[in-house]
N, C-alpha and C. Protein backbone atom coordinates (compact mmCIF):
# COMPACT_ATOMS: atom_id res chain seq x y z
N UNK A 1 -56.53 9.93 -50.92
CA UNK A 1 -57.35 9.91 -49.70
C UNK A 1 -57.91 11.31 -49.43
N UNK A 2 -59.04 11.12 -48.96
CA UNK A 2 -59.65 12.85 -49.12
C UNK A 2 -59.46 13.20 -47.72
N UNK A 3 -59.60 14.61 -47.20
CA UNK A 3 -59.27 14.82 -46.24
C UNK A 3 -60.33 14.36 -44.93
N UNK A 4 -59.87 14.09 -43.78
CA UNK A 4 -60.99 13.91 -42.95
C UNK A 4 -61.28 15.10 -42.52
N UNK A 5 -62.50 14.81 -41.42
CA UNK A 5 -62.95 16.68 -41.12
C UNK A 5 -62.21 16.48 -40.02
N UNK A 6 -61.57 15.77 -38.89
CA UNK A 6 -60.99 16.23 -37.44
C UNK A 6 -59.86 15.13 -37.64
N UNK A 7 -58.65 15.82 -37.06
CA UNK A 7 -57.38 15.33 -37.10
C UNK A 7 -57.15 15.19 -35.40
N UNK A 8 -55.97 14.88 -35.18
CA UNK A 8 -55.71 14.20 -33.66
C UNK A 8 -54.37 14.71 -33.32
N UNK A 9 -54.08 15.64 -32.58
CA UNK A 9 -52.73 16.21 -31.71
C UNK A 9 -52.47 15.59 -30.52
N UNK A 10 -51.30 15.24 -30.38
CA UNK A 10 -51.10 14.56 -28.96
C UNK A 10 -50.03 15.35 -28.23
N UNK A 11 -49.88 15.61 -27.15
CA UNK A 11 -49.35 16.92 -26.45
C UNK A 11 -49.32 16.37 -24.92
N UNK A 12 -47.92 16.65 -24.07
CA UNK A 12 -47.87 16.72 -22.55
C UNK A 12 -48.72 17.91 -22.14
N UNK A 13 -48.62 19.27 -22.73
CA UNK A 13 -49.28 19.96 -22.47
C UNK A 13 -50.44 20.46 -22.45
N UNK A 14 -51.45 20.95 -21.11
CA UNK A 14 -52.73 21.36 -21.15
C UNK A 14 -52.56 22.87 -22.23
N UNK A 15 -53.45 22.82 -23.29
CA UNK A 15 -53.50 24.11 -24.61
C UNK A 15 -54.42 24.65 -24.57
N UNK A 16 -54.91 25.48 -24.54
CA UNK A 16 -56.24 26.19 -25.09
C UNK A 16 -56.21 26.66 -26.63
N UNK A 17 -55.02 26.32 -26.84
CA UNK A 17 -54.53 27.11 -28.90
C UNK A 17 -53.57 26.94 -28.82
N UNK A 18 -53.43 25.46 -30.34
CA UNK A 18 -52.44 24.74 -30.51
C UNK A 18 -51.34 25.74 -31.44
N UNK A 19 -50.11 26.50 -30.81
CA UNK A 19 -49.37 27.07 -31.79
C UNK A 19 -48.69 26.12 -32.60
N UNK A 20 -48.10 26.54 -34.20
CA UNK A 20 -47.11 26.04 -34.51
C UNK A 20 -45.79 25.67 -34.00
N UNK A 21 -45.07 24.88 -33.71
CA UNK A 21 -43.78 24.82 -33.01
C UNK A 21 -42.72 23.85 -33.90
N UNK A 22 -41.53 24.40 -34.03
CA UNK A 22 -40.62 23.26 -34.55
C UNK A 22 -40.63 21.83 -34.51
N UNK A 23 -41.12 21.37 -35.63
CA UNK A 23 -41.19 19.93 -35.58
C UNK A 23 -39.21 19.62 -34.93
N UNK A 24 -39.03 18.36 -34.24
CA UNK A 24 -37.95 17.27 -34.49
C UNK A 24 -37.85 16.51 -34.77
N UNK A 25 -37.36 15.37 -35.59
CA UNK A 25 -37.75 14.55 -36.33
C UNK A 25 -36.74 13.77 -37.05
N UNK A 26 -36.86 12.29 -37.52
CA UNK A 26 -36.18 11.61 -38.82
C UNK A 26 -36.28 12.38 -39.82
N UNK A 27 -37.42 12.00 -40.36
CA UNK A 27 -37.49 12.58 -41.70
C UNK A 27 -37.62 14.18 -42.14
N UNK A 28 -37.78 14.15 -43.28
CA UNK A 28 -38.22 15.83 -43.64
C UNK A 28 -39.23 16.19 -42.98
N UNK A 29 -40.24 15.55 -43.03
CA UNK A 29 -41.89 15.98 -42.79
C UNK A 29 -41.71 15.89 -41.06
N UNK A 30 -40.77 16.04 -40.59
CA UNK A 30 -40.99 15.63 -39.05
C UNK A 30 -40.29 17.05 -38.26
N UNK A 31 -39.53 17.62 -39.51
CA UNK A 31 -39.17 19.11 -39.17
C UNK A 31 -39.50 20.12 -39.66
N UNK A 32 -40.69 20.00 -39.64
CA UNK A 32 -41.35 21.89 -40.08
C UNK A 32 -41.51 22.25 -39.02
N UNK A 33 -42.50 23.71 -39.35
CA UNK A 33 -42.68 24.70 -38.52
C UNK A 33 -44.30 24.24 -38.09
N UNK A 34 -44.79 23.82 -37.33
CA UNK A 34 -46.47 23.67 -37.72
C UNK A 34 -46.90 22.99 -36.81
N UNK A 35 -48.15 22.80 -36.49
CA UNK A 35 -49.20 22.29 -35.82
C UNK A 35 -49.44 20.93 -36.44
N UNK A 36 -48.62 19.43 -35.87
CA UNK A 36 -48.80 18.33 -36.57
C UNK A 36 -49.74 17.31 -35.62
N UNK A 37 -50.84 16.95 -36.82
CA UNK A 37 -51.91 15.56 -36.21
C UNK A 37 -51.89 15.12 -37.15
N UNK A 38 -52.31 14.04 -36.80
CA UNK A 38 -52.55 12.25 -37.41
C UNK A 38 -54.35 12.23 -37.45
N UNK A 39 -54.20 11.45 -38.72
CA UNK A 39 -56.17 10.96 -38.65
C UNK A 39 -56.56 10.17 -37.99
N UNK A 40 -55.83 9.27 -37.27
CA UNK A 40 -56.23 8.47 -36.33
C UNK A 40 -56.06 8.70 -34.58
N UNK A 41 -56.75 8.65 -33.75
CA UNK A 41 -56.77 9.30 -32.44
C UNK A 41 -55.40 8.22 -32.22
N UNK A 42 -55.88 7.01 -32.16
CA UNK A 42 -54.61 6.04 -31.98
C UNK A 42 -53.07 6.18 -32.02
N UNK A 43 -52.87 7.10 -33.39
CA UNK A 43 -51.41 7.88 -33.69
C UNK A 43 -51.21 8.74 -32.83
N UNK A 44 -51.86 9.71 -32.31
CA UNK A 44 -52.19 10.50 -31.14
C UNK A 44 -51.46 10.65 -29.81
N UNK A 45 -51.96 9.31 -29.05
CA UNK A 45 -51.44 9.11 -27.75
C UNK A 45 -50.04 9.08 -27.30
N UNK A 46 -49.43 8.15 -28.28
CA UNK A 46 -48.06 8.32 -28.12
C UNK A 46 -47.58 9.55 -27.44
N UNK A 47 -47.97 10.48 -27.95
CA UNK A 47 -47.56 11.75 -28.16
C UNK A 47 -47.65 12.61 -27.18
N UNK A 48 -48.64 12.49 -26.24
CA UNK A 48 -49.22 12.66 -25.26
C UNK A 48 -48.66 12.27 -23.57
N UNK A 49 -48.22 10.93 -23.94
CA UNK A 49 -47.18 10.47 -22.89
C UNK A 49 -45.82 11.59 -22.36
N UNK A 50 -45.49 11.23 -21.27
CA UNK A 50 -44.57 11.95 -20.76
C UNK A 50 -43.02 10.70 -20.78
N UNK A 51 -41.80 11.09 -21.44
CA UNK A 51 -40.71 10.30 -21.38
C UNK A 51 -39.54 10.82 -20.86
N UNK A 52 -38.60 10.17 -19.96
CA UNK A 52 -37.43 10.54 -19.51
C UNK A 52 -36.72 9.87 -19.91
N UNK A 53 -35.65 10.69 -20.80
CA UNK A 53 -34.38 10.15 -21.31
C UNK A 53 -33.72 9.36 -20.29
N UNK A 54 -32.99 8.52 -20.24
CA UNK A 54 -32.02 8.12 -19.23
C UNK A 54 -30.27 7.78 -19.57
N UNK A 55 -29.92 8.73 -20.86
CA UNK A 55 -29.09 8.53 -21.24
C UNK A 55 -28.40 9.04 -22.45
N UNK A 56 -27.52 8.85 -23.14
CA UNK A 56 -27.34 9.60 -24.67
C UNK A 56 -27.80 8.90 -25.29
N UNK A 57 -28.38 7.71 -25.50
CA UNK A 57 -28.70 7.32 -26.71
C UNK A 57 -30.33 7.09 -26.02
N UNK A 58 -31.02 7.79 -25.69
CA UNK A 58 -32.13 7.40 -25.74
C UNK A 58 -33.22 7.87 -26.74
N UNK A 59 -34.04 6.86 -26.93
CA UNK A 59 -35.13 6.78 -27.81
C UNK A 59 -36.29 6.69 -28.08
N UNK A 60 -37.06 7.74 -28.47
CA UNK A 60 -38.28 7.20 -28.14
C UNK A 60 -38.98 7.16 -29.71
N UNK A 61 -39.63 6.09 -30.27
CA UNK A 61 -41.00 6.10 -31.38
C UNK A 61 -41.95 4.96 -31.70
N UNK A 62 -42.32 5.38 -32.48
CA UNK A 62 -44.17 4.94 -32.66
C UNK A 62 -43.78 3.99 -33.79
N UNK A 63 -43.98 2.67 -33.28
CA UNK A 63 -43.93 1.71 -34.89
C UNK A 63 -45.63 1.65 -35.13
N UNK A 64 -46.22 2.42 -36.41
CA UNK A 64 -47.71 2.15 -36.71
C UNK A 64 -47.78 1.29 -37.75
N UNK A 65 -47.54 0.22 -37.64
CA UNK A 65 -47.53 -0.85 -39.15
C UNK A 65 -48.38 -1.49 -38.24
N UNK A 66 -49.15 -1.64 -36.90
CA UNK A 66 -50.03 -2.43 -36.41
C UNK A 66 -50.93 -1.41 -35.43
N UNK A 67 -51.96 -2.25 -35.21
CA UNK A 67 -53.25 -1.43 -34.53
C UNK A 67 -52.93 -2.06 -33.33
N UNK A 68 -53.16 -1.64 -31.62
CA UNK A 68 -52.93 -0.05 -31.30
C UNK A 68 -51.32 -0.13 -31.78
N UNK A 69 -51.04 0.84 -31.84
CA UNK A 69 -49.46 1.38 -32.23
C UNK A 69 -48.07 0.79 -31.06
N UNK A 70 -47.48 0.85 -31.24
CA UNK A 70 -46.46 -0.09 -30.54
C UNK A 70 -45.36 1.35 -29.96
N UNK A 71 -44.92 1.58 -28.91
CA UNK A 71 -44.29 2.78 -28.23
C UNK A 71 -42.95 2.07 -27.98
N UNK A 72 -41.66 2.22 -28.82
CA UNK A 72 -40.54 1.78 -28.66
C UNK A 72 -39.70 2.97 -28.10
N UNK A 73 -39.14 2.36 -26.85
CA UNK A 73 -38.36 3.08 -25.62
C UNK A 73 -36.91 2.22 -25.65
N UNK A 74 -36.12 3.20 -25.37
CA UNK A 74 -34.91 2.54 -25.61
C UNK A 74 -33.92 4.01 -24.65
N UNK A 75 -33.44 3.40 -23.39
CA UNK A 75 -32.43 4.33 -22.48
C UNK A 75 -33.32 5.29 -22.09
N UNK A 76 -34.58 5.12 -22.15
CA UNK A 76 -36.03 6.01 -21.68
C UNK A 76 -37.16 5.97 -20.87
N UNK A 77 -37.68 6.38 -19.91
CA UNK A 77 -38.84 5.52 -18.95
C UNK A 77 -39.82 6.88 -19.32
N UNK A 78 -41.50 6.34 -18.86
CA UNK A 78 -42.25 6.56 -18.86
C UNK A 78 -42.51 7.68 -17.71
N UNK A 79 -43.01 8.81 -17.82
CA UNK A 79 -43.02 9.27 -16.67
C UNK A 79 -44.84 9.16 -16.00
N UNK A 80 -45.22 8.00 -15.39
CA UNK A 80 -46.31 7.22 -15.01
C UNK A 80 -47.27 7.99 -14.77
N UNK A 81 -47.21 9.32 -13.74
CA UNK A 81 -47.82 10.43 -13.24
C UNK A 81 -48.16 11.35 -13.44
N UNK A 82 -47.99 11.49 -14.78
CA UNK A 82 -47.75 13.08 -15.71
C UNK A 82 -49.19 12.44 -17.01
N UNK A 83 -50.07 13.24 -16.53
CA UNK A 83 -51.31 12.52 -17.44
C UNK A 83 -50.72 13.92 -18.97
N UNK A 84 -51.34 13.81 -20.28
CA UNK A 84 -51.05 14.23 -21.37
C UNK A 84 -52.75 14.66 -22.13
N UNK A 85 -52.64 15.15 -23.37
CA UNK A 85 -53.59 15.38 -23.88
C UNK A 85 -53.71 15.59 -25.34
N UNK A 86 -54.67 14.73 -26.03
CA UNK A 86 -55.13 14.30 -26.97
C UNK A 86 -56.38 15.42 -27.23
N UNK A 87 -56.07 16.25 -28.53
CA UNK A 87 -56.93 17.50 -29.03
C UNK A 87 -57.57 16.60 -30.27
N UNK A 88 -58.87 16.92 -30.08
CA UNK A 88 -59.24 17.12 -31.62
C UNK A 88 -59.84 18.21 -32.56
N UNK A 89 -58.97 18.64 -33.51
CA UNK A 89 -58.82 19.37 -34.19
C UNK A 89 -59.58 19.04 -35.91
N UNK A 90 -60.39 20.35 -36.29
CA UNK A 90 -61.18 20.84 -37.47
C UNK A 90 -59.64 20.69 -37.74
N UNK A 91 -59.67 20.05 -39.31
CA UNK A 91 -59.11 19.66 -40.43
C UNK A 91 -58.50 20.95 -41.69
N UNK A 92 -59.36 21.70 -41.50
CA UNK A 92 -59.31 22.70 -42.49
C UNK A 92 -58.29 23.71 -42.70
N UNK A 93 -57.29 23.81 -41.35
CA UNK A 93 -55.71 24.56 -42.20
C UNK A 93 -54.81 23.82 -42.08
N UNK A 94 -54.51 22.41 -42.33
CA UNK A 94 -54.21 21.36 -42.29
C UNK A 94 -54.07 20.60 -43.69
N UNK A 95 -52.57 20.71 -44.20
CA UNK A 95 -52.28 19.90 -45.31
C UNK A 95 -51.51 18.42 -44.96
N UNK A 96 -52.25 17.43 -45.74
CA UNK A 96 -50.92 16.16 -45.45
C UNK A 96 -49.80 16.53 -45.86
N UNK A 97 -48.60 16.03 -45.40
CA UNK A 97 -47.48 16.11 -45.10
C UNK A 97 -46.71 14.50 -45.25
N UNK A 98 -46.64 14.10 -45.16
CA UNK A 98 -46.55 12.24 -45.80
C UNK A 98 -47.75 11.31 -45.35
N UNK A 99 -47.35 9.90 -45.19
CA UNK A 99 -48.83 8.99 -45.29
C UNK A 99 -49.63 8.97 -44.04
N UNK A 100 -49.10 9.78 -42.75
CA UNK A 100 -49.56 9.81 -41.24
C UNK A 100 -49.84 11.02 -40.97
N UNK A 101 -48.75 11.95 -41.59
CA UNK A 101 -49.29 13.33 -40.78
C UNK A 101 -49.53 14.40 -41.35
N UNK A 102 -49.89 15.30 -40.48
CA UNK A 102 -50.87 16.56 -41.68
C UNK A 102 -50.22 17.84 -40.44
N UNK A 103 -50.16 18.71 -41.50
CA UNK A 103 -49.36 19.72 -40.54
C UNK A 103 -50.51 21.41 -41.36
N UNK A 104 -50.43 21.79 -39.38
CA UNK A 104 -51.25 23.45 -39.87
C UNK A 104 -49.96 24.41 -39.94
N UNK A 105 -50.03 25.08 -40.32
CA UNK A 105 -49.05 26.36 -40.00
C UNK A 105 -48.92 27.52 -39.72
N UNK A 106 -50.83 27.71 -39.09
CA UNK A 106 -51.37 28.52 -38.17
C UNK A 106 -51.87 27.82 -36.80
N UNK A 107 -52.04 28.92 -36.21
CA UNK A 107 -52.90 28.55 -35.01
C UNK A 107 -53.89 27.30 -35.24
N UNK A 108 -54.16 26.46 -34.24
CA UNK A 108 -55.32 25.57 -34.19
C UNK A 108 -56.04 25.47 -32.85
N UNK A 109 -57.32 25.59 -33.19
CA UNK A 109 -58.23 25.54 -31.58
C UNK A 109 -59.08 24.64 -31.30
N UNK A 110 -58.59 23.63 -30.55
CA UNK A 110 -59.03 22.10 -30.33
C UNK A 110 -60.48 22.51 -30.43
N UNK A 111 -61.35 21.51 -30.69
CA UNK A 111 -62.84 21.30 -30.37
C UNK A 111 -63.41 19.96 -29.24
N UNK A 112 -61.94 19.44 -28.83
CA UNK A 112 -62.34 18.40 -27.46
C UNK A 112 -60.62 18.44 -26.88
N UNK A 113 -60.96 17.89 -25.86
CA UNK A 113 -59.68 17.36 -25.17
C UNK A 113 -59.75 16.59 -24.79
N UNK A 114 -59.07 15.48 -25.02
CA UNK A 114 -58.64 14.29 -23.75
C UNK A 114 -57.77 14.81 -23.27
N UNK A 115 -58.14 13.55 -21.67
CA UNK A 115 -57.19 13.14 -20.82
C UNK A 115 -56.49 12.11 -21.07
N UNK A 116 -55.06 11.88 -21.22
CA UNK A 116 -54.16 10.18 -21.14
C UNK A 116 -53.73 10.12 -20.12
N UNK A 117 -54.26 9.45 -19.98
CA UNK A 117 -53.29 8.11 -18.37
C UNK A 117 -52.44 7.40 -19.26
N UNK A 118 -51.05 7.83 -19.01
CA UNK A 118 -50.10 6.70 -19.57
C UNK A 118 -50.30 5.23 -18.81
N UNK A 119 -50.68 4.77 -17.96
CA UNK A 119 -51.17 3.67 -17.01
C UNK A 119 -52.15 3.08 -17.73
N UNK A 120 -53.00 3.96 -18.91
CA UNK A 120 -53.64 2.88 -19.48
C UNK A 120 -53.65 2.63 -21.07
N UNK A 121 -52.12 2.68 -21.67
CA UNK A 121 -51.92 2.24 -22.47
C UNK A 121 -50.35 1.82 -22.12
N UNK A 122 -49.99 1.31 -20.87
CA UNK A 122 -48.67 0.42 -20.97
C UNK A 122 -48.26 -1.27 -21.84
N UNK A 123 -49.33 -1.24 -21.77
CA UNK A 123 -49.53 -2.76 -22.95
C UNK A 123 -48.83 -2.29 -24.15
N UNK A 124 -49.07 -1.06 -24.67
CA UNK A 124 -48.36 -0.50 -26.08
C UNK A 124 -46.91 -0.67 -25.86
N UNK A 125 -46.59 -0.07 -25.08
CA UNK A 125 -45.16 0.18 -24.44
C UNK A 125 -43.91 -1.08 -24.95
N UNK A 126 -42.71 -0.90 -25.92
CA UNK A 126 -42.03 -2.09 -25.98
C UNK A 126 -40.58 -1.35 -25.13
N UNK A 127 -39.68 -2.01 -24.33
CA UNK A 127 -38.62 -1.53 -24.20
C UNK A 127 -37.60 -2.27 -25.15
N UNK A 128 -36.82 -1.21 -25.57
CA UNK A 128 -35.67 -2.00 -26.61
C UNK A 128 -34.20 -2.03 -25.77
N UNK A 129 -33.88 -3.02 -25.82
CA UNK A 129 -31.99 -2.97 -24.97
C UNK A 129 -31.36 -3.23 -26.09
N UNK A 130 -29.87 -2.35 -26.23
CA UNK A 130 -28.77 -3.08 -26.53
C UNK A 130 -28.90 -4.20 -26.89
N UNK A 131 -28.59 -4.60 -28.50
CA UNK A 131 -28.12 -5.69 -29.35
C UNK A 131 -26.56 -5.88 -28.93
């Protein structure tokens, strides 16, 4: 897959210059050091949302095996009021990193910003309880 020219950061925080910061994560690719977006704005939002743990086992992730993306919460609520922001970011110090994400490991300086209203992607939203 060749690279696209603008990738997609999703962030609680208003940025003017996206630093690198410790990934956390499952996998390998979810703990570097770096500036991580997705090619799709869609992968994005998630990210952008504001979540409150409500517990030790709480959980929050993104199942993307379907279009829009599915937000699995588990011992976690939404924080409704706390709008987020979706950067889009020039492609060019930006290597993929597995099949979703692409990580910089310099500085990055959005060329747009959204606004997210978590209010208008609660349809995504699944809560998971205790099996």
């Amino acid at each position: 897959m060749s690279k696209p020219e603008y990738l997609y950061h999703g962030t609680r925080k208003k940025l003017d210059l996206l630093n690198p910061t410790q990934g956390v994560g499952y996998g390998m690719a979810d703990n570097e050091h770096g500036v991580y977006a997705v090619s799709e704005r869609e992968l994005a939002i998630p990210f952008a949302i504001s979540y409150r743990p409500l517990g030790d086992g709480a959980v929050f992730s993104v199942e993307t095996s379907e279009r829009p993306p599915r937000i699995v919460l588990k011992d976690t609520e939404v924080d409704w009021d706390q709008v987020g922001y979706v950067y889009k970011v020039r492609s060019e110090t930006f290597e993929q990193i597995d099949s979703e994400q692409w990580l910089s490991r310099v500085p990055v300086k959005p060329v747009e910003t959204e606004e997210i209203k978590p209010e208008s992607y609660r349809n995504w939203i699944v809560y998971k309880s205790e099996r």
